[in-house]
PDB file of N, CA and C in Angstrom:
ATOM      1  N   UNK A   1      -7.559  -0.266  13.354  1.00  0.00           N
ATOM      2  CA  UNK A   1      -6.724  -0.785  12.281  1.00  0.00           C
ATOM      3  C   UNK A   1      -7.467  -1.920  11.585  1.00  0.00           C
ATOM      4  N   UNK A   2      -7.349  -1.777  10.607  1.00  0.00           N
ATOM      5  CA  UNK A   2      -7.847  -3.091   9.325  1.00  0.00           C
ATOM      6  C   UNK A   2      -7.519  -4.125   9.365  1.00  0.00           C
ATOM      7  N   UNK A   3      -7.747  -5.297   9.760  1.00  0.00           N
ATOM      8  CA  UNK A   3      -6.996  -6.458   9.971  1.00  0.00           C
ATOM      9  C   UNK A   3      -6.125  -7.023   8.232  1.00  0.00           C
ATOM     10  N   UNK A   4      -5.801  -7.091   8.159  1.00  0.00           N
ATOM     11  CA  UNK A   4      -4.486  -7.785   6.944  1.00  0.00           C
ATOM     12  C   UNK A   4      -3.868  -8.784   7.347  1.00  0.00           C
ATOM     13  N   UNK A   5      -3.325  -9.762   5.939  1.00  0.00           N
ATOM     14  CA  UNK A   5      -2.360 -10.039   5.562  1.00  0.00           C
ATOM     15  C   UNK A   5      -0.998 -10.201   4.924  1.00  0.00           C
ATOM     16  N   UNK A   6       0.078 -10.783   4.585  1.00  0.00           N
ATOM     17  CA  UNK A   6       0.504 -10.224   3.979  1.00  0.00           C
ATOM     18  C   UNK A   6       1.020 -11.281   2.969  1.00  0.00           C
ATOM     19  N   UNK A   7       1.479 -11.149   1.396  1.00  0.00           N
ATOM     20  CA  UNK A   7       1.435 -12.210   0.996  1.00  0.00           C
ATOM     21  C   UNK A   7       3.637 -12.679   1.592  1.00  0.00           C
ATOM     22  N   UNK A   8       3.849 -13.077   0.403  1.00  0.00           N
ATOM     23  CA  UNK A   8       5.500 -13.577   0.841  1.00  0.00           C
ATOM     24  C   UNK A   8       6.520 -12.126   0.184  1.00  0.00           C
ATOM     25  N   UNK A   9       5.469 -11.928  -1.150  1.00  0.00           N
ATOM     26  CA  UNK A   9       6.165 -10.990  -1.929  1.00  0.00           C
ATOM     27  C   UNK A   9       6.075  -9.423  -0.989  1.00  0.00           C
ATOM     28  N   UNK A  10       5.188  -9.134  -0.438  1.00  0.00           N
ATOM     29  CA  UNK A  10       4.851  -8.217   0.349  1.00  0.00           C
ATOM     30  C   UNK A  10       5.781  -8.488   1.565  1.00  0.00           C
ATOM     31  N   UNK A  11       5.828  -8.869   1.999  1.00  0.00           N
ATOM     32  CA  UNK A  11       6.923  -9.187   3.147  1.00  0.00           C
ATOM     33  C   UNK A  11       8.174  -9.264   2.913  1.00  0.00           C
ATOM     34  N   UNK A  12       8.648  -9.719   1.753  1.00  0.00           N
ATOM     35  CA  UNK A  12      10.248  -9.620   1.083  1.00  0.00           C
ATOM     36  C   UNK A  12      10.678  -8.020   0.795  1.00  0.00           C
ATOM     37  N   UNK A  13       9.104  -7.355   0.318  1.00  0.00           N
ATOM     38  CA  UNK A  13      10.042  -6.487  -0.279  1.00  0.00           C
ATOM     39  C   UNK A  13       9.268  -5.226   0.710  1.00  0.00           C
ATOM     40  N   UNK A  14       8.492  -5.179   1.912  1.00  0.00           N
ATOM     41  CA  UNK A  14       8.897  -3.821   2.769  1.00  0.00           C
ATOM     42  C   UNK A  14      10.111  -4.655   3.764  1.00  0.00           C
ATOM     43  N   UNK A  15      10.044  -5.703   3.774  1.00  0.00           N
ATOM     44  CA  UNK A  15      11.791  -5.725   4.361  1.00  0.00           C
ATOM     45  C   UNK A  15      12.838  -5.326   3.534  1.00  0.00           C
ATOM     46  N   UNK A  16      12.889  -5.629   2.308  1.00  0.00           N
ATOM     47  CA  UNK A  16      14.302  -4.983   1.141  1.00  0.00           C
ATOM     48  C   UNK A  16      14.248  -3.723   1.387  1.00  0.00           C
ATOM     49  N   UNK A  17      13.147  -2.898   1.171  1.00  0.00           N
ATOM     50  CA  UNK A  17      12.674  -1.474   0.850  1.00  0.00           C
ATOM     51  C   UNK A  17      12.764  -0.609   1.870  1.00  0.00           C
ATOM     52  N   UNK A  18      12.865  -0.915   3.298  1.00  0.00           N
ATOM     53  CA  UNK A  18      13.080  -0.745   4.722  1.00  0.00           C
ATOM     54  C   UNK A  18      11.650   0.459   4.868  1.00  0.00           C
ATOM     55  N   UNK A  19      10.627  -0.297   4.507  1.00  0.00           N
ATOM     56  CA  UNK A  19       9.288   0.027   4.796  1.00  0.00           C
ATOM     57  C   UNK A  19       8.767  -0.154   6.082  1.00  0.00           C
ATOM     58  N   UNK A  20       8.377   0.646   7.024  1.00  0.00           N
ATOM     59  CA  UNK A  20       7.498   0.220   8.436  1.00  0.00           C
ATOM     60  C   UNK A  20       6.536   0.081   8.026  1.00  0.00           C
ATOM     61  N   UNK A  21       5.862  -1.630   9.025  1.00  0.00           N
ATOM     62  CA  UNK A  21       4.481  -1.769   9.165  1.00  0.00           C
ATOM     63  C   UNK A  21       3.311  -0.372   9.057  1.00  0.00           C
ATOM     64  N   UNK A  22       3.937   0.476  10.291  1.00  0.00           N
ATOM     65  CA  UNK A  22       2.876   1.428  10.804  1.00  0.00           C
ATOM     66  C   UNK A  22       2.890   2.525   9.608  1.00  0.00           C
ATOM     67  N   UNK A  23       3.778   2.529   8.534  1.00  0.00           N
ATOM     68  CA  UNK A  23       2.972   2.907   7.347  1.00  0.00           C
ATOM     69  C   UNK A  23       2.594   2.381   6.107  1.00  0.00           C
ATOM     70  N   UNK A  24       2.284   1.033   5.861  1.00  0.00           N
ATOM     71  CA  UNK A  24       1.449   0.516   5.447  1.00  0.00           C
ATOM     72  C   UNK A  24       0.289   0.261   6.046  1.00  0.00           C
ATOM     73  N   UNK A  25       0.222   0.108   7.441  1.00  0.00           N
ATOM     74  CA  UNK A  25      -1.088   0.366   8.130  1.00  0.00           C
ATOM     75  C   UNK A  25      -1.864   1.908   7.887  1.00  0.00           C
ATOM     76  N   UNK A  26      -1.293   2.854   7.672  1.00  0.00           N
ATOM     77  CA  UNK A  26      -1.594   4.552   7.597  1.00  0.00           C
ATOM     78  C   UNK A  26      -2.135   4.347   6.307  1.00  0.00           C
ATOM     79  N   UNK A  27      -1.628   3.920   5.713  1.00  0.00           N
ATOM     80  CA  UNK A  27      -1.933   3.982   4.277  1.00  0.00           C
ATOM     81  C   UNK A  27      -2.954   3.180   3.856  1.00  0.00           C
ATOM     82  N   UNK A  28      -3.407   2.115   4.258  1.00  0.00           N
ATOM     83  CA  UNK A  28      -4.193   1.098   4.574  1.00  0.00           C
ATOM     84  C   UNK A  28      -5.405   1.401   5.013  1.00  0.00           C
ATOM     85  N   UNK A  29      -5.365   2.208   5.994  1.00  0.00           N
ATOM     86  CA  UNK A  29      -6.816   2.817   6.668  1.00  0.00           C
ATOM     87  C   UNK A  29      -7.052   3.927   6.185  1.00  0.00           C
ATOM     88  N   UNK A  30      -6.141   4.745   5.790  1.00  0.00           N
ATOM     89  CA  UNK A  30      -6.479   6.736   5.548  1.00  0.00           C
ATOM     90  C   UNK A  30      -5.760   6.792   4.453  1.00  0.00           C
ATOM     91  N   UNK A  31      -6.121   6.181   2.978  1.00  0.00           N
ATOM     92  CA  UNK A  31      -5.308   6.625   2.125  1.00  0.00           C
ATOM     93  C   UNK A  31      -5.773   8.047   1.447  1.00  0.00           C
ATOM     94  N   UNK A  32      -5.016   8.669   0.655  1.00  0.00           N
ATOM     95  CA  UNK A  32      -5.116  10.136   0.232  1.00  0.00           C
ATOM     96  C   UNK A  32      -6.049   9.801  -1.144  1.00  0.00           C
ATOM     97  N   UNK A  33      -5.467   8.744  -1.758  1.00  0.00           N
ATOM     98  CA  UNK A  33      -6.205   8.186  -3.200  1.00  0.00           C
ATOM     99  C   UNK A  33      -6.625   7.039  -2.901  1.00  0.00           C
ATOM    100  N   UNK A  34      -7.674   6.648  -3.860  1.00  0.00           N
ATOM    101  CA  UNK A  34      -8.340   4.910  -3.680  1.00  0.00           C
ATOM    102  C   UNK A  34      -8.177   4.714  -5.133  1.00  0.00           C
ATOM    103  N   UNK A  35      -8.179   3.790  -5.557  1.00  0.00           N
ATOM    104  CA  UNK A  35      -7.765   2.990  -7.049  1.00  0.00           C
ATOM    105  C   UNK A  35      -8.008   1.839  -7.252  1.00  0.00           C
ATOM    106  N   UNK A  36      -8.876   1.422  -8.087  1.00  0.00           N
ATOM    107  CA  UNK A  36      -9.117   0.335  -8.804  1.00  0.00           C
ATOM    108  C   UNK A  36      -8.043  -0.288  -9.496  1.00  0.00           C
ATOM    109  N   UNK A  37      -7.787  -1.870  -9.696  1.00  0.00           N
ATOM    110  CA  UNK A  37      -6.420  -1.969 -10.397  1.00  0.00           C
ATOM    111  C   UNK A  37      -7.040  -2.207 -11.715  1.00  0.00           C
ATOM    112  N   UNK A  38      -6.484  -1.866 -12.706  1.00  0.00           N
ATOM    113  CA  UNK A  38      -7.183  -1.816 -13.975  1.00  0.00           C
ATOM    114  C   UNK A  38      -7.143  -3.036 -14.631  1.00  0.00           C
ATOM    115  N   UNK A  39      -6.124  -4.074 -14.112  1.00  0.00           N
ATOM    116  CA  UNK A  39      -6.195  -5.321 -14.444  1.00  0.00           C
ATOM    117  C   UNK A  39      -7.137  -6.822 -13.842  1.00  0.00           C
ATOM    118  N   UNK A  40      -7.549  -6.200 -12.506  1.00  0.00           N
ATOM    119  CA  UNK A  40      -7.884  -7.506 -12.119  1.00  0.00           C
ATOM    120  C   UNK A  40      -8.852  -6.897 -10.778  1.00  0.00           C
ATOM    121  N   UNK A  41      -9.712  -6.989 -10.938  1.00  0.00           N
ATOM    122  CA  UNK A  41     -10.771  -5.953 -10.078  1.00  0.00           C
ATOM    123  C   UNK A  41     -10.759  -6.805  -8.979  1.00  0.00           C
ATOM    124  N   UNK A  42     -10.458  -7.635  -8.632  1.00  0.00           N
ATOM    125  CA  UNK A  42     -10.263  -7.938  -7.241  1.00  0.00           C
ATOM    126  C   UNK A  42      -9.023  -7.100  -6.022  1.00  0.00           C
ATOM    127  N   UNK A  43      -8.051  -6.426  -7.074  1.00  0.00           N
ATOM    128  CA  UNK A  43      -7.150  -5.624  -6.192  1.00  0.00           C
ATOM    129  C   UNK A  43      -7.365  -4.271  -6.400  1.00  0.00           C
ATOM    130  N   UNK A  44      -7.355  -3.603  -5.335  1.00  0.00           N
ATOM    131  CA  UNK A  44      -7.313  -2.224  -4.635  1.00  0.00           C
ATOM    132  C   UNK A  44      -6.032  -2.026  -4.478  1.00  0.00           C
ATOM    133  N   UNK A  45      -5.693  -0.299  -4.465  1.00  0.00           N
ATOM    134  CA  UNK A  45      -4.644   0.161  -4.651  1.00  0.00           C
ATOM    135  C   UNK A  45      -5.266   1.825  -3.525  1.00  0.00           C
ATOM    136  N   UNK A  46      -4.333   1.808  -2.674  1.00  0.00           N
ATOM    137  CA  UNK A  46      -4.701   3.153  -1.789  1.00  0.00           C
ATOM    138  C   UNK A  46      -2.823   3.932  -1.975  1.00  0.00           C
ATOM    139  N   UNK A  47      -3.011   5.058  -1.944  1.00  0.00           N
ATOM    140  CA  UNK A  47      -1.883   5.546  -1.721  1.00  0.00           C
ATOM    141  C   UNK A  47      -1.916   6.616  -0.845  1.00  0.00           C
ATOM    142  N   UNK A  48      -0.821   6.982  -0.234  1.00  0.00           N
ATOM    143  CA  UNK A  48      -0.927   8.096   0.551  1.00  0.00           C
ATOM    144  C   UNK A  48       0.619   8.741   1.144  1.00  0.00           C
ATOM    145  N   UNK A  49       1.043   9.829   1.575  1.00  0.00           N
ATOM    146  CA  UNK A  49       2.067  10.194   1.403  1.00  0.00           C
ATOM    147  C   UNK A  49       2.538   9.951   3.296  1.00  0.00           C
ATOM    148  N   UNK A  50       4.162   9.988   3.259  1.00  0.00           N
ATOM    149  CA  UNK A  50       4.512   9.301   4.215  1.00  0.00           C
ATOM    150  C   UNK A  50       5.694  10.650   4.719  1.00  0.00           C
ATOM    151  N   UNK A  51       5.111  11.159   5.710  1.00  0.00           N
ATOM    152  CA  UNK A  51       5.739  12.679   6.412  1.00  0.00           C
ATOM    153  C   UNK A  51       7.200  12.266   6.468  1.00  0.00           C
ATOM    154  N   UNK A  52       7.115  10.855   7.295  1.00  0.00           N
ATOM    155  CA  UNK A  52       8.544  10.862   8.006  1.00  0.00           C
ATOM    156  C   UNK A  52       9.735  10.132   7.063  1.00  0.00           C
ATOM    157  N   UNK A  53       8.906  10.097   6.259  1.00  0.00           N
ATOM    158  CA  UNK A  53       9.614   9.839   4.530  1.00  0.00           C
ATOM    159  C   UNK A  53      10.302  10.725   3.410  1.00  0.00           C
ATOM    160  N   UNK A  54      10.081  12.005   3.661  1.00  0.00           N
ATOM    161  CA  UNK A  54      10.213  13.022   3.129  1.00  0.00           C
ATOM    162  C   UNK A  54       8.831  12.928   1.912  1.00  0.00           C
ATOM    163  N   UNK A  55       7.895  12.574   2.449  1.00  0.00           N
ATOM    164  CA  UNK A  55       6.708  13.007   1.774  1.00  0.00           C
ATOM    165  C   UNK A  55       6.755  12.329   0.808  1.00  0.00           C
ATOM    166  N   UNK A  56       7.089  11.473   0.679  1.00  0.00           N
ATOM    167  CA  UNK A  56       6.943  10.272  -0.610  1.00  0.00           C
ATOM    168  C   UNK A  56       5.709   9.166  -0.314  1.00  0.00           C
ATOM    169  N   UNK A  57       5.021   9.156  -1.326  1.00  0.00           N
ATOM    170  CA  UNK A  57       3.872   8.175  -2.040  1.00  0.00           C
ATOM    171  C   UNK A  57       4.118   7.135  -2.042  1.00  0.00           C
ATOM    172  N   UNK A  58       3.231   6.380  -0.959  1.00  0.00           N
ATOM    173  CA  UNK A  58       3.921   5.005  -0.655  1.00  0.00           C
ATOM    174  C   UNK A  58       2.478   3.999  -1.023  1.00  0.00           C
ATOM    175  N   UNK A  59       2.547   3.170  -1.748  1.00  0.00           N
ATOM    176  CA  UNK A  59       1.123   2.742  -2.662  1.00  0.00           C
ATOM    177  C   UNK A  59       1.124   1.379  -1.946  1.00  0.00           C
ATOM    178  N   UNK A  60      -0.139   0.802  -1.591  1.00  0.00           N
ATOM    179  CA  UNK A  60       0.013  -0.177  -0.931  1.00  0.00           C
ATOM    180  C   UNK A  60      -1.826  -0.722  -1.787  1.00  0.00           C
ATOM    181  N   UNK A  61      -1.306  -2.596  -2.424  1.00  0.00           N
ATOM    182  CA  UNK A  61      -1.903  -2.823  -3.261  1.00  0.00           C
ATOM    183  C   UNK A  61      -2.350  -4.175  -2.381  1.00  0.00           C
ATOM    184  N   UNK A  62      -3.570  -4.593  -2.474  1.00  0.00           N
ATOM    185  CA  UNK A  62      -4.263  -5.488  -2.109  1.00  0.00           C
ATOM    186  C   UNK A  62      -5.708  -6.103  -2.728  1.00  0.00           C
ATOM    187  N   UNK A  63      -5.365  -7.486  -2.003  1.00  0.00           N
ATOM    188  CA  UNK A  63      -6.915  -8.124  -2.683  1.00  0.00           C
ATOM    189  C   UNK A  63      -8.016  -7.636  -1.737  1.00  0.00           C
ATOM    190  N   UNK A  64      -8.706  -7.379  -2.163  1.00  0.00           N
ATOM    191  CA  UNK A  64     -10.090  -6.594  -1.409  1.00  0.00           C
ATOM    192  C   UNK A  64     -10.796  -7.865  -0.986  1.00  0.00           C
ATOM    193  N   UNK A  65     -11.141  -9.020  -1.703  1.00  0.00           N
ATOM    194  CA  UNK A  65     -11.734 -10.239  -2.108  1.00  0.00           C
ATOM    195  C   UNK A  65     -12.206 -10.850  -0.943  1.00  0.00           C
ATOM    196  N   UNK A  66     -11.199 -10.884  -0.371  1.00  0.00           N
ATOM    197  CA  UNK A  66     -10.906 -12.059   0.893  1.00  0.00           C
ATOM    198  C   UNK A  66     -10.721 -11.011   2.364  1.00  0.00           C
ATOM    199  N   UNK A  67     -11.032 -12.109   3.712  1.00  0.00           N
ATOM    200  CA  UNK A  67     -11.375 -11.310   4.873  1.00  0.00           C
ATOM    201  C   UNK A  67     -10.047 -12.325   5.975  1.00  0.00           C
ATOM    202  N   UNK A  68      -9.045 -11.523   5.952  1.00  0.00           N
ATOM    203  CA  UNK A  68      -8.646 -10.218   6.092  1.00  0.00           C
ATOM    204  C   UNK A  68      -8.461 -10.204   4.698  1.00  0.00           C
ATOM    205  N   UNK A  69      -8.486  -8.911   4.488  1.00  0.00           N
ATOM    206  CA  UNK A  69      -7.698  -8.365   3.156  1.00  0.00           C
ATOM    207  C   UNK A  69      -6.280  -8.436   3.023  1.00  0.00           C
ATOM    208  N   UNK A  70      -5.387  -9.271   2.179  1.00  0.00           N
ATOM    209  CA  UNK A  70      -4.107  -9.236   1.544  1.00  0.00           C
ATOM    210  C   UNK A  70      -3.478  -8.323   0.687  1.00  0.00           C
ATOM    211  N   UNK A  71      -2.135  -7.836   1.508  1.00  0.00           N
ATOM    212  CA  UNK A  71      -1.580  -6.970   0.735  1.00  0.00           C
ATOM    213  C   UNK A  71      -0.809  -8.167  -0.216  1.00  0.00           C
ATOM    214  N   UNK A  72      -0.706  -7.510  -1.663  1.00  0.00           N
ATOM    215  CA  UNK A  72       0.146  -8.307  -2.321  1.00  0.00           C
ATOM    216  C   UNK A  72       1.458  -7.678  -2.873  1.00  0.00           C
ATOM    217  N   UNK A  73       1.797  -6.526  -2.626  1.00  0.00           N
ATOM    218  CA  UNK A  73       2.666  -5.661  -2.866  1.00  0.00           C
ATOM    219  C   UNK A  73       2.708  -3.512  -2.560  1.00  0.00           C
ATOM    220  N   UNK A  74       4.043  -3.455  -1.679  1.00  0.00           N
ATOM    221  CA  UNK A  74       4.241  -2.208  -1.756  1.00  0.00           C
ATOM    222  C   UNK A  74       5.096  -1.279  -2.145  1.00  0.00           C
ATOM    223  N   UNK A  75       5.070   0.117  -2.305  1.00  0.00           N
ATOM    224  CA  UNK A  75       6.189   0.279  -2.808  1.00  0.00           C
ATOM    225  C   UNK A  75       6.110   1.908  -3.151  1.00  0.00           C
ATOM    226  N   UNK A  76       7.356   2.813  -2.802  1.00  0.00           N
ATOM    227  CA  UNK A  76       6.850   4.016  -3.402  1.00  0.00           C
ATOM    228  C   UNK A  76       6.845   3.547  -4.499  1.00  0.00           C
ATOM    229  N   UNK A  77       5.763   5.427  -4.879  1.00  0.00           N
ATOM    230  CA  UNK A  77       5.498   5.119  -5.951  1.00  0.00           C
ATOM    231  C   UNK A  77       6.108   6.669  -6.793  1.00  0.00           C
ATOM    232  N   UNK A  78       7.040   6.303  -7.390  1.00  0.00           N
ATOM    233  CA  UNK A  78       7.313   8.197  -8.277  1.00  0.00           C
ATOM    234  C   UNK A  78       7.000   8.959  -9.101  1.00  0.00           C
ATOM    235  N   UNK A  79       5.796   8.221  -9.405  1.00  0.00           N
ATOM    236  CA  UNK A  79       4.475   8.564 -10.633  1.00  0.00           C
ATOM    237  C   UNK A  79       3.523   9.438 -10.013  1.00  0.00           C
ATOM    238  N   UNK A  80       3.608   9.257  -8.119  1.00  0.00           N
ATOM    239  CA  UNK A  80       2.822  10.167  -7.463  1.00  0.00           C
ATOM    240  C   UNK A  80       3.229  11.140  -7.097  1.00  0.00           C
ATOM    241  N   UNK A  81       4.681  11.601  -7.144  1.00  0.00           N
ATOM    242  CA  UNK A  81       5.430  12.530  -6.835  1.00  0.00           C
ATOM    243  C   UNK A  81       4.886  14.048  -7.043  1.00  0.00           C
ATOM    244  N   UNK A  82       4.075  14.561  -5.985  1.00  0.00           N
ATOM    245  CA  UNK A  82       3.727  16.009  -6.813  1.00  0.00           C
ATOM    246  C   UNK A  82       2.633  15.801  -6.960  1.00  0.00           C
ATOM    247  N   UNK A  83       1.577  14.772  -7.067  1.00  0.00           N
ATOM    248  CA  UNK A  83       0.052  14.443  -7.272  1.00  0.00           C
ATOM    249  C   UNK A  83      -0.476  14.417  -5.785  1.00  0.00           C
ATOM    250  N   UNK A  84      -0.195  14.404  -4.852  1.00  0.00           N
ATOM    251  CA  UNK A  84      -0.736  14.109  -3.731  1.00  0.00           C
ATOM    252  C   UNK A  84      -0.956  15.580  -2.944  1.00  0.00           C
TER     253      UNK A  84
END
């Protein structure tokens, strides 16, 4: 596993979102897509689909920058719906 952080916003909202750690970790290490963020090249964007989810695209966005790497936000995503 990848060592991480997480920021406050990342932590507020896979608790709102009733997101498990162990798939932002899945997604984190083995994503299906890799992505550049088009705004600010210090964040990475991996996505990857989540079985016990009913197969929904769960995008998990981080600063690459820094060691550990920080997630700064997750979240399905329904733009991937069908792309994966």
């Amino acid at each position: 596993m990848r060592p991480y952080d997480l920021s406050k916003h990342a932590r507020d909202v896979i608790s709102a979102r009733q997101i498990e750690l162990a798939w932002v970790e899945q997604v984190l290490d083995s994503p299906e897509v890799v992505e550049a963020d088009r705004d600010d090249p210090e964040l990475m964007h991996h996505v990857g689909r989540i079985k016990r989810h009913g197969d929904r695209a769960l995008r998990v966005v981080f600063n690459k920058s820094v060691n550990p790497v920080r997630i700064v936000t997750v979240y399905f995503d329904r733009k991937m719906k069908g792309r994966l």
